[in-house]
N, C-alpha and C. Protein backbone atom coordinates (compact mmCIF):
# COMPACT_ATOMS: atom_id res chain seq x y z
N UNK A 1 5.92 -9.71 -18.62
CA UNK A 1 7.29 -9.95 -18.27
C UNK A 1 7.41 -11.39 -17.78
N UNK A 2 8.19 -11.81 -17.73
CA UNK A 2 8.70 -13.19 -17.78
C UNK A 2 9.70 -13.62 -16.99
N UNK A 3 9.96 -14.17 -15.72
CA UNK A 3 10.92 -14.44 -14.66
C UNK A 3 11.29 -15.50 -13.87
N UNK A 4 12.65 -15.88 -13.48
CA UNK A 4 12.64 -17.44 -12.96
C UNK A 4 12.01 -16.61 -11.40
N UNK A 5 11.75 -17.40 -10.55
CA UNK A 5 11.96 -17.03 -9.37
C UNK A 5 12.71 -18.15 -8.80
N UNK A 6 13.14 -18.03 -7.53
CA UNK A 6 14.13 -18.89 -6.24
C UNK A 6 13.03 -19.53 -5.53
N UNK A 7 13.79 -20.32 -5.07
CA UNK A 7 13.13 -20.64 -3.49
C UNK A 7 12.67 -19.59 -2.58
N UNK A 8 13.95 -19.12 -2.59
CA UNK A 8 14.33 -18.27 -1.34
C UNK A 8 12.98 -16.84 -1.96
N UNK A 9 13.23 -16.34 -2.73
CA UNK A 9 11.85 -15.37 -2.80
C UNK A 9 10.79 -16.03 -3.09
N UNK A 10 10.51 -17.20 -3.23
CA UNK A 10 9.26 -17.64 -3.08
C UNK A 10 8.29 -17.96 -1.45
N UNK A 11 9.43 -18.76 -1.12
CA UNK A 11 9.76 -18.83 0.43
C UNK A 11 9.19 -17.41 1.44
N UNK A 12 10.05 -16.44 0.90
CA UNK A 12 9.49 -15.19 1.65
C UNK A 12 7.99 -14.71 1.06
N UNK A 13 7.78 -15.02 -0.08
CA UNK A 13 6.37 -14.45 -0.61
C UNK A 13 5.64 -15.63 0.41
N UNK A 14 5.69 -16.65 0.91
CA UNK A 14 5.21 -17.15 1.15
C UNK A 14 4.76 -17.01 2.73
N UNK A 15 5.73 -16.60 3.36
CA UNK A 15 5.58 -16.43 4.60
C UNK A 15 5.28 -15.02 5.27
N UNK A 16 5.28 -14.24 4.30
CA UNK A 16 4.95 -12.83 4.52
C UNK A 16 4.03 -11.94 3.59
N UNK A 17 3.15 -11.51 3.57
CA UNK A 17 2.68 -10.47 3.15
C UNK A 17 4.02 -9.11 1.86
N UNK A 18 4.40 -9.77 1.14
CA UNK A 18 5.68 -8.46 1.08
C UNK A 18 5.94 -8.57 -0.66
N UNK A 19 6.53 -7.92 -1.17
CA UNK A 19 6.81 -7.07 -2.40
C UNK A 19 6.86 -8.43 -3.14
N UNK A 20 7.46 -9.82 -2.28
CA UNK A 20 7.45 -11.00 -2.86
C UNK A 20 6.52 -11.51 -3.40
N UNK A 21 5.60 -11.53 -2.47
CA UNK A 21 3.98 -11.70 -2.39
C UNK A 21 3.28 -11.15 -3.86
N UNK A 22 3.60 -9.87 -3.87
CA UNK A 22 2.71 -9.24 -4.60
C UNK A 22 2.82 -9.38 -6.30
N UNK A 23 4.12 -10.11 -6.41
CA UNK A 23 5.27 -10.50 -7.97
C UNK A 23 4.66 -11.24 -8.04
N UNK A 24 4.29 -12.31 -7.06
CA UNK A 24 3.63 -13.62 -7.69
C UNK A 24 2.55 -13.93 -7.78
N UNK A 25 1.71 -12.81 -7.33
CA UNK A 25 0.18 -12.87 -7.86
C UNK A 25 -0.17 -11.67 -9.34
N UNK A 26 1.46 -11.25 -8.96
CA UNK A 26 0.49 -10.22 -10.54
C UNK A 26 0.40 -11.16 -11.44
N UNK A 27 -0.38 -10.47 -12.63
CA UNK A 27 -0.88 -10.60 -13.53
C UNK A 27 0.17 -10.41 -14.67
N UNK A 28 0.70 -9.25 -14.12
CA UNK A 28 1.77 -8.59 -15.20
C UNK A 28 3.30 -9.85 -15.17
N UNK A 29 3.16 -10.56 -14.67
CA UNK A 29 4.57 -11.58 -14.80
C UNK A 29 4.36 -12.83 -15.16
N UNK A 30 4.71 -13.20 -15.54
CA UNK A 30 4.88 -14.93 -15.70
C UNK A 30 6.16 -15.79 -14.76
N UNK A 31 6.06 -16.19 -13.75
CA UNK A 31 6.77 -17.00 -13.48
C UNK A 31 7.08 -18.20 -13.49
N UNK A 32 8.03 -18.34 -13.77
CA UNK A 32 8.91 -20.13 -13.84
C UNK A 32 10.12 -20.75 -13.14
N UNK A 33 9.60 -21.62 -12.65
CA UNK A 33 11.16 -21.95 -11.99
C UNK A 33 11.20 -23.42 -12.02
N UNK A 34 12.68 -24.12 -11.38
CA UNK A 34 12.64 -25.35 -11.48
C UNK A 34 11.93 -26.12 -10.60
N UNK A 35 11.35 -27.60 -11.00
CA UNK A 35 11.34 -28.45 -9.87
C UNK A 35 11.68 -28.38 -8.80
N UNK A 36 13.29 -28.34 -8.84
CA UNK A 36 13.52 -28.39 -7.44
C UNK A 36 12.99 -27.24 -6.19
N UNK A 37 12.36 -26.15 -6.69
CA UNK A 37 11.62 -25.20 -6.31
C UNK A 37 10.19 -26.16 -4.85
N UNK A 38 9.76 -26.48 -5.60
CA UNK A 38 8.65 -27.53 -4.57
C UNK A 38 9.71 -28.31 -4.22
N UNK A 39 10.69 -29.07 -4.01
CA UNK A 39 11.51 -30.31 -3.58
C UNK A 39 11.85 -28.98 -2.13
N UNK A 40 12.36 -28.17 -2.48
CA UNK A 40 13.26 -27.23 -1.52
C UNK A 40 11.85 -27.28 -0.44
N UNK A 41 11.11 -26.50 -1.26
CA UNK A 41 9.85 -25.98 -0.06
C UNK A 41 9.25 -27.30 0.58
N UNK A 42 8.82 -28.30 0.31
CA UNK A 42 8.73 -29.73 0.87
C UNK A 42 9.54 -30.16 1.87
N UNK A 43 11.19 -29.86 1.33
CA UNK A 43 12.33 -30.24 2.38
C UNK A 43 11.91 -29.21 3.90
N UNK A 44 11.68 -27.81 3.78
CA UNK A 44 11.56 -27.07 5.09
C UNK A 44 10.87 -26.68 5.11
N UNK A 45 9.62 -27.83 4.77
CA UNK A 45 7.64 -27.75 5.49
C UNK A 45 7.79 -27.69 6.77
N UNK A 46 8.43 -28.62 7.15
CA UNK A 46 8.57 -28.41 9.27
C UNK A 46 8.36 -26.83 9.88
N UNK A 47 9.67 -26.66 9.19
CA UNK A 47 10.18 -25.27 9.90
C UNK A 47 9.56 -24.22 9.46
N UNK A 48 9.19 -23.73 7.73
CA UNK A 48 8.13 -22.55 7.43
C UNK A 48 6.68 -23.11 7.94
N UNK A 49 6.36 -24.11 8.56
CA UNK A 49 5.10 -24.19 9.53
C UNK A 49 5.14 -23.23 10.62
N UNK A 50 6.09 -23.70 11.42
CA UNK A 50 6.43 -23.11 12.61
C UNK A 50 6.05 -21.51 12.05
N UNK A 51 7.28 -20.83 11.44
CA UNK A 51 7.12 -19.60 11.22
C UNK A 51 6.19 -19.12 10.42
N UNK A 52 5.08 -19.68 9.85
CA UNK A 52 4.08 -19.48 9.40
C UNK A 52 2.35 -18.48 10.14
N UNK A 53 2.21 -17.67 9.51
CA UNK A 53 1.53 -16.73 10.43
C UNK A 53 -0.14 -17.27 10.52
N UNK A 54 -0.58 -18.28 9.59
CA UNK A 54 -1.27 -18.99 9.95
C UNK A 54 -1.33 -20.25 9.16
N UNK A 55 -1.07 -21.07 10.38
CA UNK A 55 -0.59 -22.30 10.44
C UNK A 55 -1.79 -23.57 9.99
N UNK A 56 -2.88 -22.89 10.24
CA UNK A 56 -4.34 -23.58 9.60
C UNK A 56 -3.95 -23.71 8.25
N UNK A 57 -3.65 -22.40 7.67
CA UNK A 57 -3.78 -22.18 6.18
C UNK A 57 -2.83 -22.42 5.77
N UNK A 58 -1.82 -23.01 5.71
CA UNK A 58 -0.38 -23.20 5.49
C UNK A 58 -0.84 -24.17 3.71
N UNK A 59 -1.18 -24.70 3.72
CA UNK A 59 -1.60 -25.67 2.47
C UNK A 59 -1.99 -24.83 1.40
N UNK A 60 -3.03 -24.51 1.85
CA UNK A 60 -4.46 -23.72 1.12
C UNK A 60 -3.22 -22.50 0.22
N UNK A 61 -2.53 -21.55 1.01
CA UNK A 61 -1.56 -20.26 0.96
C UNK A 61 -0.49 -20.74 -0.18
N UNK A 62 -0.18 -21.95 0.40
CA UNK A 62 0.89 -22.84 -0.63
C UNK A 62 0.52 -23.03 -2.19
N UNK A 63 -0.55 -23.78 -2.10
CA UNK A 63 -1.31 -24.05 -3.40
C UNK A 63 -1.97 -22.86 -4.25
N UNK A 64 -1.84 -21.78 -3.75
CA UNK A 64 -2.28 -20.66 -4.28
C UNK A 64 -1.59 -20.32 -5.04
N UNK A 65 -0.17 -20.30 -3.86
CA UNK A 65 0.91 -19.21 -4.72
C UNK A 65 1.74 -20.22 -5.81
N UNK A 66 1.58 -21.53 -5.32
CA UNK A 66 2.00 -22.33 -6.62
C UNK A 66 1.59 -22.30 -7.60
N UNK A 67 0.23 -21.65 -7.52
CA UNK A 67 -0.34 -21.79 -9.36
C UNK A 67 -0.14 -20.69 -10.22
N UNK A 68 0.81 -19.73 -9.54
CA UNK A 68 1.28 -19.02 -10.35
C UNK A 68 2.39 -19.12 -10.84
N UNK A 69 3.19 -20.25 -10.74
CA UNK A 69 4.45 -20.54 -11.29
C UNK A 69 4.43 -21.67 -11.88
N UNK A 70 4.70 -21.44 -12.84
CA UNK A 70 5.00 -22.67 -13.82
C UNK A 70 6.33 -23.26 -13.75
N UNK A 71 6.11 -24.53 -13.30
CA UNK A 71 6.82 -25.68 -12.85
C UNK A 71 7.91 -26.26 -14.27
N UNK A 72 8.87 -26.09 -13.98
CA UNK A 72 9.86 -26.72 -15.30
C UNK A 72 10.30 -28.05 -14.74
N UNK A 73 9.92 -29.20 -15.24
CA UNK A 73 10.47 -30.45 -14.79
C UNK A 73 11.88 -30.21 -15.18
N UNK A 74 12.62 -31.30 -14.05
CA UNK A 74 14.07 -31.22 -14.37
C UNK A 74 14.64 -31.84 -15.86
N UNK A 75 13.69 -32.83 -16.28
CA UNK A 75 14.37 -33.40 -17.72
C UNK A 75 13.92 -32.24 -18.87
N UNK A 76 13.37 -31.56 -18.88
CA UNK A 76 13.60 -30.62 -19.90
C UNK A 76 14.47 -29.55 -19.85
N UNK A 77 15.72 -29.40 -18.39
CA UNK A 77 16.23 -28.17 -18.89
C UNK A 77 17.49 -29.18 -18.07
N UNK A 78 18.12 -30.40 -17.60
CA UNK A 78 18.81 -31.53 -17.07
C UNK A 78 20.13 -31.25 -18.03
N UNK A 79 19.94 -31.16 -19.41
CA UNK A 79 20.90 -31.28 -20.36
C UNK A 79 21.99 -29.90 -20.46
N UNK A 80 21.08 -28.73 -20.24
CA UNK A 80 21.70 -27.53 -19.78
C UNK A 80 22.51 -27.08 -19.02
C-alpha cells in the first residue's frame, strides 16, 4: 500500500510509541510525503525536544523514522 503521510502524523509517530509509529515502520506501506515534511519538523526541533521522551535519542529516533519515507522534492510535484 502506498500513502502520503503529514507532518502532523509523523510528528506523533515520532514522539510516541502509537498506531503512528507502527505505519511507518511497516513493511506493508510505502510512504511519501513532501519536503516540506522535514522543513516543518526542523521548524519545531525546539519544542518536540522538550516533549520528547528521550531527549538523548532525539536524532538517532528521527533518522530512523525518516528512512521510511520517501522524500518528494518540491520541484517535482511545484507545478501541481
Amino acid at each position: 500500500m502506498e500513502l502520503v503521510i503529514d507532518a502532523n502524523s509523523f510528528i506523533v509517530g515520532f514522539l510516541k510509541d502509537s498506531k503512528s509509529r507502527s505505519i511507518i515502520l511497516s513493511s506493508e506501506v510505502r510512504l511519501y510525503s513532501p519536503e516540506w515534511l522535514v522543513q516543518e519538523f526542523n521548524r519545531n526541533e525546539s519544542e518536540l525536544i522538550k516533549k520528547s521522551s528521550d531527549k538523548r535519542k532525539f536524532p538517532e529516533i528521527r533518522d530512523i523514522l525518516l528512512k521510511f519515507i520517501a522524500i518528494i522534492p518540491q520541484d517535482e510535484y511545484s507545478e501541481f
